[in-house]
Protein backbone atom coordinates (compact mmCIF):
# COMPACT_ATOMS: atom_id res chain seq x y z
CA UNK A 1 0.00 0.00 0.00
CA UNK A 2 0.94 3.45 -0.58
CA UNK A 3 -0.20 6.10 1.57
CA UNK A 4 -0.22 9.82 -0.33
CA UNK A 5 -0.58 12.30 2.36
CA UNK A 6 -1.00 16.45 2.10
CA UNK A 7 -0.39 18.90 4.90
CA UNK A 8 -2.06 22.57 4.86
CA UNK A 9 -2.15 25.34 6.13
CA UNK A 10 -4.73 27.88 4.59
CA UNK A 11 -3.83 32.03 4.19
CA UNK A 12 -5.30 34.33 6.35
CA UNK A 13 -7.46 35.67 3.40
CA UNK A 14 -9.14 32.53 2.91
CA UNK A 15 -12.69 32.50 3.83
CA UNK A 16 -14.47 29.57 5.94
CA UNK A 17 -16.53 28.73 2.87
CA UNK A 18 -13.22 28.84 0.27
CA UNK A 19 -11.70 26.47 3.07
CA UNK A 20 -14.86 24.22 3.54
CA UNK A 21 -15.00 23.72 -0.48
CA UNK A 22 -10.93 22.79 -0.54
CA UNK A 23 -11.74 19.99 2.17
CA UNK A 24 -14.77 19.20 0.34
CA UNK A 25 -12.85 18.75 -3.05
CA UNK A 26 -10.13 16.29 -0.93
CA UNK A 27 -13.02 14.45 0.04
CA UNK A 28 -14.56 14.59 -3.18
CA UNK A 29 -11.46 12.72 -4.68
CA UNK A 30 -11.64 9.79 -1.57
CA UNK A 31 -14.63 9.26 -3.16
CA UNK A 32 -14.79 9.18 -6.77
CA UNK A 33 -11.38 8.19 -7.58
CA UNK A 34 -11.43 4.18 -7.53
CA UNK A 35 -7.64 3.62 -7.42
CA UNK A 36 -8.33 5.13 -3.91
CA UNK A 37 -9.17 2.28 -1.31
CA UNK A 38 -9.84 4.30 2.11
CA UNK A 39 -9.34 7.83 2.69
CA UNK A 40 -9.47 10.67 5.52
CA UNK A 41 -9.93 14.43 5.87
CA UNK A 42 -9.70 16.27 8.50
CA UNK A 43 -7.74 18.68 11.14
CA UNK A 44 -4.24 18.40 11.49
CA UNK A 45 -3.49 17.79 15.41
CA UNK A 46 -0.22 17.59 16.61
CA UNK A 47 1.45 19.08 13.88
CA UNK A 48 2.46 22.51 12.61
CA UNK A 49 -0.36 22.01 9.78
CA UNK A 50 -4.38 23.15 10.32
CA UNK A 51 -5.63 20.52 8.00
CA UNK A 52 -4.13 17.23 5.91
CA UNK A 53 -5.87 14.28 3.89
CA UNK A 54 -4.44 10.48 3.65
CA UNK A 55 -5.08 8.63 0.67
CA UNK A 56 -4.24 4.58 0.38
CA UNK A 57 -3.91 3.53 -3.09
CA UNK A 58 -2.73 -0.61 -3.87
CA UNK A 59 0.21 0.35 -5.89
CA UNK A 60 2.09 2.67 -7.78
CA UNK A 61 -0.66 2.54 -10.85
CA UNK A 62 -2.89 3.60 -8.11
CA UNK A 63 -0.98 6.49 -7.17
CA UNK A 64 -0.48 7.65 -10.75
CA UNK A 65 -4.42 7.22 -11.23
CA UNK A 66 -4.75 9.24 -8.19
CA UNK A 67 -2.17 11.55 -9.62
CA UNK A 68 -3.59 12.23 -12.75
CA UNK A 69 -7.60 12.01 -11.83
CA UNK A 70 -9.78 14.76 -13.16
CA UNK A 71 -11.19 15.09 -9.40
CA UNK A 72 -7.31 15.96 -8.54
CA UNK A 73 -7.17 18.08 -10.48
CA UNK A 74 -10.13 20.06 -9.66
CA UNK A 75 -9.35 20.28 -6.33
CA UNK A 76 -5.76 21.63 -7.38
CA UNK A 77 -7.44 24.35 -8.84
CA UNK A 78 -10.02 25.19 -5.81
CA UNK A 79 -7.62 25.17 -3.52
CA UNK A 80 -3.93 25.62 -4.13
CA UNK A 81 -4.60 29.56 -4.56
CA UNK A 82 -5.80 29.42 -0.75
CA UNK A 83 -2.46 27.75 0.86
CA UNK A 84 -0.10 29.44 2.90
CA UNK A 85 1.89 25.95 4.03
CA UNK A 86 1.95 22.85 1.68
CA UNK A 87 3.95 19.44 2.27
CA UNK A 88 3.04 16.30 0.37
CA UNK A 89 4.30 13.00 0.64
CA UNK A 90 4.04 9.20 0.61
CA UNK A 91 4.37 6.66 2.77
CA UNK A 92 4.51 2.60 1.98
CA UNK A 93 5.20 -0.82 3.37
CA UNK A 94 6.49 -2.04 -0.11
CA UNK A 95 10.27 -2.54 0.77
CA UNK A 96 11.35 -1.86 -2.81
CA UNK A 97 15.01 0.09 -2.54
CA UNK A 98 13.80 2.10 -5.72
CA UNK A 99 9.88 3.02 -4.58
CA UNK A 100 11.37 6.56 -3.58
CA UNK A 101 12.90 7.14 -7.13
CA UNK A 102 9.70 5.83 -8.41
CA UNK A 103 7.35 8.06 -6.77
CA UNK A 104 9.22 10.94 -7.37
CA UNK A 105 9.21 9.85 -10.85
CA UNK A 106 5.51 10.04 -10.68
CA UNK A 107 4.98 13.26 -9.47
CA UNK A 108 7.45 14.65 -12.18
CA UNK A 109 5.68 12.95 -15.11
CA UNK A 110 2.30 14.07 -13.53
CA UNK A 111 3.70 17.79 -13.21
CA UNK A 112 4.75 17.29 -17.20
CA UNK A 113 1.27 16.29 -18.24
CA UNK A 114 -0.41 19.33 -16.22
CA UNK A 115 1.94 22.14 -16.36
CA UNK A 116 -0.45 24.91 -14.91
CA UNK A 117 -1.06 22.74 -11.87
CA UNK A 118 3.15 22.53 -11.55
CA UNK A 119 3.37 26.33 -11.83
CA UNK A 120 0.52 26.88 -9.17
CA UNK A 121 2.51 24.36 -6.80
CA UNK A 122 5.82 26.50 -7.13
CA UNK A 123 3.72 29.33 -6.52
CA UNK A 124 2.51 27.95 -2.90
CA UNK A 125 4.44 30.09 -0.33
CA UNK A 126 5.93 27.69 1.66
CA UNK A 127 5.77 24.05 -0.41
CA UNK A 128 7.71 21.14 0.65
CA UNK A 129 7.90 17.41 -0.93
CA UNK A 130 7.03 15.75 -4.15
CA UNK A 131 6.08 17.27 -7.07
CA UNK A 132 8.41 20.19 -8.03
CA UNK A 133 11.77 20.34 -8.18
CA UNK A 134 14.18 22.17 -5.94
């Protein structure tokens, strides 16, 4: 299993509705996308984040489905505008020395295919893990 997991923390100019629809939109994805097997959104506690989302997809098709899904990418666009604080990252049992290199590889190819949704992750204040390069 493969575990893709994102970390916000909204601006100050976002309203309670903006917020509400972002969360919705994770939620939306847990929901419609059917490489995703369970999913949760919620509040962050006990981390420097106010709100983060878990998604556990079988394999690394699953995470590229996930990647790539039309749902994704609507919530990219609802919600990236609104973050202050980003971090995104997997986590997996599969003891495969290369998984890293391969996810990573993922999120590049999926940043190639969507360009806009790569410049609008750059453009996230404070951004940390997969996706765009240093």
């Amino acid at each position: 299993m493969i575990y893709h997991i994102a970390r916000a923390t909204m601006k100050a100019t976002a309203t309670p509705e903006q917020i509400e629809a972002a969360l919705e939109g994770w939620r939306n994805q847990g929901r419609s996308i059917p490489a995703v097997k369970s999913f949760v959104v919620g509040r962050d506690h006990g981390g420097d984040y106010e709100y983060s989302a878990v998604f556990a997809v079988e394999d690394l098709g699953g995470l590229f489905a996930y990647l790539t899904h039309p749902t994704t990418y609507q919530t990219d666009h609802l919600g990236l505008d609104l973050v202050e604080r980003l971090e995104i990252f997997d986590i997996s049992d599969d003891d495969d020395p290369e998984l890293n290199a391969k996810i990573q590889d993922l999120h590049r190819r999926r940043n190639e295919l969507n360009p806009e949704v790569a410049g609008m992750l750059a453009d996230v204040p404070a951004y940390s893990g997969s996706g765009v390069d240093d």
